[in-house]
C-alpha atoms as a PDB file:
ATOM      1  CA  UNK A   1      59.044 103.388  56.356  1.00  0.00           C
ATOM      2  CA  UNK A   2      56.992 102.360  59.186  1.00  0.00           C
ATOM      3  CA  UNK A   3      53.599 103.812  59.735  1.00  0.00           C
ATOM      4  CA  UNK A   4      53.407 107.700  60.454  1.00  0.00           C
ATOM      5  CA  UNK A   5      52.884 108.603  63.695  1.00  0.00           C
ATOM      6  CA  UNK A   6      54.154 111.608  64.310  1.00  0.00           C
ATOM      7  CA  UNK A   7      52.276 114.342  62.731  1.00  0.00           C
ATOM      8  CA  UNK A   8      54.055 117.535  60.507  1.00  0.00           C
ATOM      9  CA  UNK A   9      55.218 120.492  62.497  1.00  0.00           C
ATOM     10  CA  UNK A  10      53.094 123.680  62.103  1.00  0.00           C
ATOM     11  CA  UNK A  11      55.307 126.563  61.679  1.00  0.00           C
ATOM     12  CA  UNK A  12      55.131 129.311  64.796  1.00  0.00           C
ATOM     13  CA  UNK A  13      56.095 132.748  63.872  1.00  0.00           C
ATOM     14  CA  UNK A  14      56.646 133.299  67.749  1.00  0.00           C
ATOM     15  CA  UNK A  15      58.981 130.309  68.089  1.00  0.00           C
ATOM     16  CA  UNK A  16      62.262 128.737  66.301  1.00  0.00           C
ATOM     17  CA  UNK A  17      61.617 125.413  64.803  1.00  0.00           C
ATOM     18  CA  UNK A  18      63.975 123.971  66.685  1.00  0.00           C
ATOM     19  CA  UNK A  19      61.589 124.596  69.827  1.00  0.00           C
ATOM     20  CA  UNK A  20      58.829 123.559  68.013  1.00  0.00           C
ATOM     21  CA  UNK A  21      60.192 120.484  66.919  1.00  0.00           C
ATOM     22  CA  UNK A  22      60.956 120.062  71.104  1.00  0.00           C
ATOM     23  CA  UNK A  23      57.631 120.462  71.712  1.00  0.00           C
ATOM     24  CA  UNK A  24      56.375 118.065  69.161  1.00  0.00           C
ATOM     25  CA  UNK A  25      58.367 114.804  70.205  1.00  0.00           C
ATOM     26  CA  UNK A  26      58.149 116.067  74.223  1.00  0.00           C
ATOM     27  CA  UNK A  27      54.428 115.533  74.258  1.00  0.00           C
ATOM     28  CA  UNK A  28      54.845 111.844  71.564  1.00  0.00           C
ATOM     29  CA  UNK A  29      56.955 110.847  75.019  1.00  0.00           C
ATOM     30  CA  UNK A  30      54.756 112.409  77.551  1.00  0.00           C
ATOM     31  CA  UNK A  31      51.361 110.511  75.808  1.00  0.00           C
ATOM     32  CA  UNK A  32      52.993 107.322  75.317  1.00  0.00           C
ATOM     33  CA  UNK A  33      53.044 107.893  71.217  1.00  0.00           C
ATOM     34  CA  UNK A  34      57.034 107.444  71.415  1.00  0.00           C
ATOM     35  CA  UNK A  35      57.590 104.409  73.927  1.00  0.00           C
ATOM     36  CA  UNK A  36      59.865 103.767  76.998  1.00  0.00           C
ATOM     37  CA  UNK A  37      62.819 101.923  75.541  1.00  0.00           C
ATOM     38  CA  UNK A  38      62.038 103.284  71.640  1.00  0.00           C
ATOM     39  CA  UNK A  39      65.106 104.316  69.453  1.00  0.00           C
ATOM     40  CA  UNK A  40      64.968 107.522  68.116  1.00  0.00           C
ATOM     41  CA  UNK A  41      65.838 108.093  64.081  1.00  0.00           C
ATOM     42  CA  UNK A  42      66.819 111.403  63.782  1.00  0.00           C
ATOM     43  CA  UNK A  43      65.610 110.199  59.873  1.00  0.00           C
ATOM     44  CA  UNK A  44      62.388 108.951  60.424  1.00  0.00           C
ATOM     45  CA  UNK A  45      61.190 110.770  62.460  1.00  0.00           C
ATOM     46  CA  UNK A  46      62.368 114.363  60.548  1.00  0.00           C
ATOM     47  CA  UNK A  47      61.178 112.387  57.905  1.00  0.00           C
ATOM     48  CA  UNK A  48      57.665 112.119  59.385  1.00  0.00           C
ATOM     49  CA  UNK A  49      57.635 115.824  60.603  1.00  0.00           C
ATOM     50  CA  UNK A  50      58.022 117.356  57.694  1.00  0.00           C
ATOM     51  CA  UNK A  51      61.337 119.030  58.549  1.00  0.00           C
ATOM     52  CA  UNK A  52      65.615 118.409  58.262  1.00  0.00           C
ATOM     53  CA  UNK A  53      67.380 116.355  61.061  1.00  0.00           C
ATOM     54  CA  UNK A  54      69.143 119.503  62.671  1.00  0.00           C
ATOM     55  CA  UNK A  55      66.135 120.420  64.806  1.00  0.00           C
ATOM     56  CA  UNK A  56      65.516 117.137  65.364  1.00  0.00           C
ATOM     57  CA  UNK A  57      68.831 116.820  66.639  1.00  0.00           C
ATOM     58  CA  UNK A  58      68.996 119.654  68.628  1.00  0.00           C
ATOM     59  CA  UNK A  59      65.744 118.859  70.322  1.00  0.00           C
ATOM     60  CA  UNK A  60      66.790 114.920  71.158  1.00  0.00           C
ATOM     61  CA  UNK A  61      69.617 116.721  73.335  1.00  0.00           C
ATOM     62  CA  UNK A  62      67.219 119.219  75.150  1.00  0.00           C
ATOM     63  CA  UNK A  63      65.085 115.978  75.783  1.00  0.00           C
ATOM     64  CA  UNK A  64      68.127 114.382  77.240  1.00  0.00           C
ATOM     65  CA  UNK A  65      69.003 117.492  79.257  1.00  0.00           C
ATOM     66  CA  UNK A  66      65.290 116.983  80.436  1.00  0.00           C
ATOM     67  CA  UNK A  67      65.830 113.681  81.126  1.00  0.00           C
ATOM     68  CA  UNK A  68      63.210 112.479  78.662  1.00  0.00           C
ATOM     69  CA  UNK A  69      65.870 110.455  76.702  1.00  0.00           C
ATOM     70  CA  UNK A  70      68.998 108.602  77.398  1.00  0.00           C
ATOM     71  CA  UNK A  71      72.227 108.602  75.185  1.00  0.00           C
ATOM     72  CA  UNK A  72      73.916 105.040  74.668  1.00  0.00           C
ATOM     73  CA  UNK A  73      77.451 105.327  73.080  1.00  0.00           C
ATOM     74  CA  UNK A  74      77.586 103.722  70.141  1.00  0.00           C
ATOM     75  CA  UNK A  75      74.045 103.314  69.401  1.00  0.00           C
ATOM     76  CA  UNK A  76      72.089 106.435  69.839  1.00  0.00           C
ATOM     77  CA  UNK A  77      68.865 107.674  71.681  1.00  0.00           C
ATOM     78  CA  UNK A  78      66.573 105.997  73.428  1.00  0.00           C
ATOM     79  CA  UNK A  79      63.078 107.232  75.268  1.00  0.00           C
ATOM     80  CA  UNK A  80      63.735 106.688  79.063  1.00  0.00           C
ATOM     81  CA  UNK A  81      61.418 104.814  81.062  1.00  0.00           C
ATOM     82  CA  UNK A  82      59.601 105.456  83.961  1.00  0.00           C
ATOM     83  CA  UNK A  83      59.457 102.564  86.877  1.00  0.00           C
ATOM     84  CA  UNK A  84      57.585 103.101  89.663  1.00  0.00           C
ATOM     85  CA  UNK A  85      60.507 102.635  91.870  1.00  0.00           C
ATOM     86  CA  UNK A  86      61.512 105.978  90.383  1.00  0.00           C
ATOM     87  CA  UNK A  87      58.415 106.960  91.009  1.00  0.00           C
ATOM     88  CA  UNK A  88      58.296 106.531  94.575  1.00  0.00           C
ATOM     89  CA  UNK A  89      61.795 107.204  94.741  1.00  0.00           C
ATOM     90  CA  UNK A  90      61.586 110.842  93.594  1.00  0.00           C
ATOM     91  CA  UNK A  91      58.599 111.721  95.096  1.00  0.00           C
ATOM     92  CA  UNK A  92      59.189 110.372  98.428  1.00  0.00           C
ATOM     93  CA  UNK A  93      62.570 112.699  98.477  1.00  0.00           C
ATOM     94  CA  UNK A  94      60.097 116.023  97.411  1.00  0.00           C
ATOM     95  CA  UNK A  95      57.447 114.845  99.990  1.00  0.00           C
ATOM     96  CA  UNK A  96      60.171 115.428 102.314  1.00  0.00           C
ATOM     97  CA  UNK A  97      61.993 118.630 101.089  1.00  0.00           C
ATOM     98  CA  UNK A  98      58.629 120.348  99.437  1.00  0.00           C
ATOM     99  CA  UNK A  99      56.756 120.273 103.019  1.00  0.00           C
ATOM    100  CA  UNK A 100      60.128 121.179 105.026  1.00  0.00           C
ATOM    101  CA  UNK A 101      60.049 124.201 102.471  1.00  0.00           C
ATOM    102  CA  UNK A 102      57.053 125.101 103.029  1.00  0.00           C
ATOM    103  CA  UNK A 103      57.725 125.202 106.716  1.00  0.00           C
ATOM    104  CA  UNK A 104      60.607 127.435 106.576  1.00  0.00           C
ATOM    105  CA  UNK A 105      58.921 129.815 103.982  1.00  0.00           C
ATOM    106  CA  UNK A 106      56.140 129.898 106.666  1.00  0.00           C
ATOM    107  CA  UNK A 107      58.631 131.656 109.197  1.00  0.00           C
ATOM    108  CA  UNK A 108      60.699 133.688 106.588  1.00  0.00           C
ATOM    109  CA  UNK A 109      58.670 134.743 103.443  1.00  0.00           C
ATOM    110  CA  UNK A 110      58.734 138.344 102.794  1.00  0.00           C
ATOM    111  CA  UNK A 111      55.965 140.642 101.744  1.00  0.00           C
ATOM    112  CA  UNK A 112      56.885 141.012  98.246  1.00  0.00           C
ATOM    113  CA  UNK A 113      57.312 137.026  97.945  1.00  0.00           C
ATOM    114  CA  UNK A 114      53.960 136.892  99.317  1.00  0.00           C
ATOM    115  CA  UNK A 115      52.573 139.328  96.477  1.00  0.00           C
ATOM    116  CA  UNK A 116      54.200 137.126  94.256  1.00  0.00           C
ATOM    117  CA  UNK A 117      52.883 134.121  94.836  1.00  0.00           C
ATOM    118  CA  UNK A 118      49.414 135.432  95.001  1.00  0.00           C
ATOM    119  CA  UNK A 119      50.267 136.652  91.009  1.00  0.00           C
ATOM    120  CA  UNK A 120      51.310 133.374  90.049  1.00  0.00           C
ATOM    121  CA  UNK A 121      48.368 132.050  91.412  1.00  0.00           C
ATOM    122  CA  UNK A 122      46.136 134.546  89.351  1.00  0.00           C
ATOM    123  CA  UNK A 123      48.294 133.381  86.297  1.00  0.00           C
ATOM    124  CA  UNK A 124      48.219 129.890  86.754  1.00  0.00           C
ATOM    125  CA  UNK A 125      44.267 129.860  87.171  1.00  0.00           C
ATOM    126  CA  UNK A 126      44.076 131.616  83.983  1.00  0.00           C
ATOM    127  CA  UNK A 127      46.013 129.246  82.534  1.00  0.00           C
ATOM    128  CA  UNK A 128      44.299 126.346  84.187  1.00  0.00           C
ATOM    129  CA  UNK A 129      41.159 127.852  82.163  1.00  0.00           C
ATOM    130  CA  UNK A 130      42.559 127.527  78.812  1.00  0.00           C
ATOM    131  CA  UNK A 131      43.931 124.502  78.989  1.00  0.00           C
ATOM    132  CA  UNK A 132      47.415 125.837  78.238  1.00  0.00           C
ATOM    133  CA  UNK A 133      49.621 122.910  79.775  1.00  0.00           C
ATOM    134  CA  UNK A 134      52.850 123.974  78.800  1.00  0.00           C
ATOM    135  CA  UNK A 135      52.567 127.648  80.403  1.00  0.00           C
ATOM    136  CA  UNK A 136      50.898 125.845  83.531  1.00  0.00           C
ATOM    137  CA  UNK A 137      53.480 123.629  83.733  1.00  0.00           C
ATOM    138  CA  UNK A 138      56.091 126.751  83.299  1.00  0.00           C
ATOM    139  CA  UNK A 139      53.992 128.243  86.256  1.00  0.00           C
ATOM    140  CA  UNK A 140      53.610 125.491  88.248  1.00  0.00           C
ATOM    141  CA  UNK A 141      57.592 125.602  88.519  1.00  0.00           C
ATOM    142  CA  UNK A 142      58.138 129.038  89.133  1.00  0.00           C
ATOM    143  CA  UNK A 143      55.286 128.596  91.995  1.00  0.00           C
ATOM    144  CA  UNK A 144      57.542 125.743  93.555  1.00  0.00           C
ATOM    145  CA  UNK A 145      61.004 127.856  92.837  1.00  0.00           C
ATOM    146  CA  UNK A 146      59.776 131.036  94.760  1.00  0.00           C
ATOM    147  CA  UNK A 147      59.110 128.475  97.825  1.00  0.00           C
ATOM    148  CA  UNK A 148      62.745 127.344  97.808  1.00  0.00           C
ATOM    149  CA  UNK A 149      63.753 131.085  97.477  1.00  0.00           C
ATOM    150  CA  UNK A 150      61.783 131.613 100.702  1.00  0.00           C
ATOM    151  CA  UNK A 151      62.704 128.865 102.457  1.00  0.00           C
ATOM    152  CA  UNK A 152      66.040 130.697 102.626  1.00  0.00           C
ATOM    153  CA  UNK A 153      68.130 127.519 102.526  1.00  0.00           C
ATOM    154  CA  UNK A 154      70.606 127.595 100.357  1.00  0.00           C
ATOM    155  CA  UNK A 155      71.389 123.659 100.630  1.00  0.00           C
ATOM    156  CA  UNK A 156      67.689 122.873 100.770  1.00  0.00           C
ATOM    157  CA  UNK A 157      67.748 124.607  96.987  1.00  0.00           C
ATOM    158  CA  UNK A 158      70.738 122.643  95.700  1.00  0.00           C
ATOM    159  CA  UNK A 159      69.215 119.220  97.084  1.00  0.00           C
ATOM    160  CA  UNK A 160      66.167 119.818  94.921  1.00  0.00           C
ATOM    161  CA  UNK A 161      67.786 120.801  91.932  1.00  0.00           C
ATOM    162  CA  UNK A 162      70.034 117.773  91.568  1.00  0.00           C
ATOM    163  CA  UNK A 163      65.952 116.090  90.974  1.00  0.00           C
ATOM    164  CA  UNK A 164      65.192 118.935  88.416  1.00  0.00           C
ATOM    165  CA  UNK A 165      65.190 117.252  85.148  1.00  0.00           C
ATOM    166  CA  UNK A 166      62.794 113.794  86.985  1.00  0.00           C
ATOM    167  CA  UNK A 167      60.728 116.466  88.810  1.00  0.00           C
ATOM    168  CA  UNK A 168      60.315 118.949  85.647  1.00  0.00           C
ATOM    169  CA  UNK A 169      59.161 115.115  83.418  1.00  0.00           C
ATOM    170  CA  UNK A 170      57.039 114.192  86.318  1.00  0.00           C
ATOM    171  CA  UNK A 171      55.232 117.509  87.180  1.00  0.00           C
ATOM    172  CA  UNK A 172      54.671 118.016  82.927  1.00  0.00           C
ATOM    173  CA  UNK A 173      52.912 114.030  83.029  1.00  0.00           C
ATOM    174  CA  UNK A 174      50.807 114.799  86.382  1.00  0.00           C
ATOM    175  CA  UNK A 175      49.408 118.058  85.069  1.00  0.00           C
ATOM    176  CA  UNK A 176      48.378 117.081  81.612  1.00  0.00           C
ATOM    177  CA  UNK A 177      46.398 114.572  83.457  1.00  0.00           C
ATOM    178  CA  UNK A 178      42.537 115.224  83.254  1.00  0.00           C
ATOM    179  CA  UNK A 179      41.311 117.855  86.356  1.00  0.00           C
ATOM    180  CA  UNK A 180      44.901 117.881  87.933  1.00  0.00           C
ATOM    181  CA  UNK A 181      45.675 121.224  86.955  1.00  0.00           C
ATOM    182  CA  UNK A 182      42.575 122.450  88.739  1.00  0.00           C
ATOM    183  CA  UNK A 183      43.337 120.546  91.836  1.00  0.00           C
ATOM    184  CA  UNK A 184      46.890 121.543  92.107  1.00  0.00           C
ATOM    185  CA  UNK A 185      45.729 125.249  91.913  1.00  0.00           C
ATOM    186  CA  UNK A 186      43.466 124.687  94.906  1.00  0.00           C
ATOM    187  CA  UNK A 187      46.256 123.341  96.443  1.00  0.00           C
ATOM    188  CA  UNK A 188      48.629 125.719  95.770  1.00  0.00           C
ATOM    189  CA  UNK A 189      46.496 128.353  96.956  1.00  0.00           C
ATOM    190  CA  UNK A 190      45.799 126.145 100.495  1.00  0.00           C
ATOM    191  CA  UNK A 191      49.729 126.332 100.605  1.00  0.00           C
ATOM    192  CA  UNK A 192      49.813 130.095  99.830  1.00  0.00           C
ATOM    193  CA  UNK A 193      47.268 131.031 102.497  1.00  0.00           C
ATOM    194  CA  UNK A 194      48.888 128.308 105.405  1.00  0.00           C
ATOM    195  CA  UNK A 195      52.182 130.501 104.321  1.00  0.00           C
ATOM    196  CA  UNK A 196      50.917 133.759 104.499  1.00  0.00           C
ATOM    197  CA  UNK A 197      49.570 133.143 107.606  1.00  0.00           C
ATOM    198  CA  UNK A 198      52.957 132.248 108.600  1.00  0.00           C
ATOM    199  CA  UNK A 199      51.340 128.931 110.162  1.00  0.00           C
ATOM    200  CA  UNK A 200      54.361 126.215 109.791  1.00  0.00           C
ATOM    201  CA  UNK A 201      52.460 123.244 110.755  1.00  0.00           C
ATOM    202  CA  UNK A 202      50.110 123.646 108.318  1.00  0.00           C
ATOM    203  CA  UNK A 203      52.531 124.805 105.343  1.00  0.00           C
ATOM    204  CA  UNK A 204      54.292 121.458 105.794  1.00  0.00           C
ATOM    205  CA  UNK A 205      51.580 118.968 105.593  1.00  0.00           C
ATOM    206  CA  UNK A 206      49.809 120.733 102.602  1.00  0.00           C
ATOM    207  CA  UNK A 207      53.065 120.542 100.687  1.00  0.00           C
ATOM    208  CA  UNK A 208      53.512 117.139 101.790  1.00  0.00           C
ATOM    209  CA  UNK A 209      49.816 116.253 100.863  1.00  0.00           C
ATOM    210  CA  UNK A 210      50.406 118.324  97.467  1.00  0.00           C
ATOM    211  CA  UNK A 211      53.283 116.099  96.531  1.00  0.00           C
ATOM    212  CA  UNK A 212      51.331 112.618  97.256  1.00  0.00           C
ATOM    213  CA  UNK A 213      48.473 114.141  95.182  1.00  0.00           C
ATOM    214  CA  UNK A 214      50.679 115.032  92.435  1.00  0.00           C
ATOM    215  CA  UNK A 215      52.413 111.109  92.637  1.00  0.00           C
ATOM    216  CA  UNK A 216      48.980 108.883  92.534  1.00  0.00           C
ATOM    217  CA  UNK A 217      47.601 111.957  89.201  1.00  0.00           C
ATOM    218  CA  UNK A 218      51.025 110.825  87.478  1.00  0.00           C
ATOM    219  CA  UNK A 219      50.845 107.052  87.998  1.00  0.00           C
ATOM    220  CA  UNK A 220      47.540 107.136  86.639  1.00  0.00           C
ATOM    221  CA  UNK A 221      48.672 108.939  84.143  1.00  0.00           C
ATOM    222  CA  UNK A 222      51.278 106.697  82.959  1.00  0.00           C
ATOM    223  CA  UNK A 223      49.643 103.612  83.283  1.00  0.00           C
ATOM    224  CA  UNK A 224      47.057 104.702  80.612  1.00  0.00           C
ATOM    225  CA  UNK A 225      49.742 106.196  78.418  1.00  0.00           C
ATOM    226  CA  UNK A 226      51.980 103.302  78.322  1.00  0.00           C
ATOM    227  CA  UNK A 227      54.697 105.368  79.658  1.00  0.00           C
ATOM    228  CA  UNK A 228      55.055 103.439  82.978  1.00  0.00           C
ATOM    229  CA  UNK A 229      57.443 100.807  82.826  1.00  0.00           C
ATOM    230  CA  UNK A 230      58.468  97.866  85.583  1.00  0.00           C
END
């Protein structure tokens, strides 16, 4: 067997091993342990996390769901690479539909969205604090969710969820990246205020200034992990 890489799943009494086992090989893909391109052996690698293939499984199809791996028939999984043509791609689509959001959420967010926002913000600081990526990340999402719910366009909602699975693998890269997570909560809370004050203008170019921010934090973060590929 190849050398170990992977390291043995520690048992959560507050999660099923099947999640756990998720976790695990989402973050070996998000650092660059498990490579762009890489097959994935359910054997080896339940082998080299201490636990039986049916997690391991189960948690290679979530990744695919996630778009984290790709299914070839006949041959198996593979880790899906990043280009920066994807890259740009994506992010030049949410540039556009994140700040026209924002605008529309300007003119039509209600009260109780408001107070909602401002408690995600609370949350997401806290989390920001300790470090807790995978609950800022969780955050981060229902932050950008309640702006397409207040945007009030039911097309403008659909659009961005046909990039879910890119934009969920993106935002998860960007925010594990060193100081991000601070500097997207400053943004988000520029956004918050520029919406609150119901000031359109200004609601659309910080989203739009969010989303470039967010694009050069996960280049940079996947040209040091390896993930980036050509």
């Amino acid at each position: 067997m190849a050398e170990r890489r992977l390291i043995p799943v520690k048992l959560d009494n507050y999660k099923p091993l099947r999640e756990i086992v998720f976790e695990s090989l989402r973050e070996a893909i998000i650092n660059g342990v498990l490579k762009p391109g890489e097959r994935l052996m359910e054997v080896q690698l339940a082998e080299e996390m201490g636990v039986s293939r049916t997690p391991v499984r189960e948690a290679i199809r979530k990744l695919e769901l996630e778009g984290f791996v790709i299914m070839v028939a006949r041959k198996g999984a593979y880790v899906a690479g990043i280009s920066m043509k994807d890259v740009a791609d994506v992010f030049e689509i949410r540039a556009a539909l994140e700040g026209l959001a924002a605008s529309l959420a300007a003119e039509r967010i209600t009260d109780e969205e408001k107070e909602e926002m401002e408690r995600l913000l609370v949350r997401k600081a806290a989390c920001v604090e300790a470090g807790d990526y995978d609950s800022l990340t969780e955050i981060d999402t229902q932050f950008h969710e309640l702006l397409y719910k207040a945007s009030r366009n039911e097309r403008l909602m659909q659009i961005i969820s046909n990039l879910r699975e890119q934009i969920n693998r993106f935002r998860m890269v960007s925010l594990a990246f060193p100081g991000r997570g601070r500097e997207a909560l400053e943004e988000h809370k520029k956004m918050a205020e520029a919406i609150a004050e119901r000031n359109a203008a200004l609601a659309q170019a910080l989203a739009q200034e969010h989303i470039e921010n967010a694009e050069n934090a996960l280049l940079e973060a996947m040209q040091k992990t390896g993930v980036l590929t050509d």
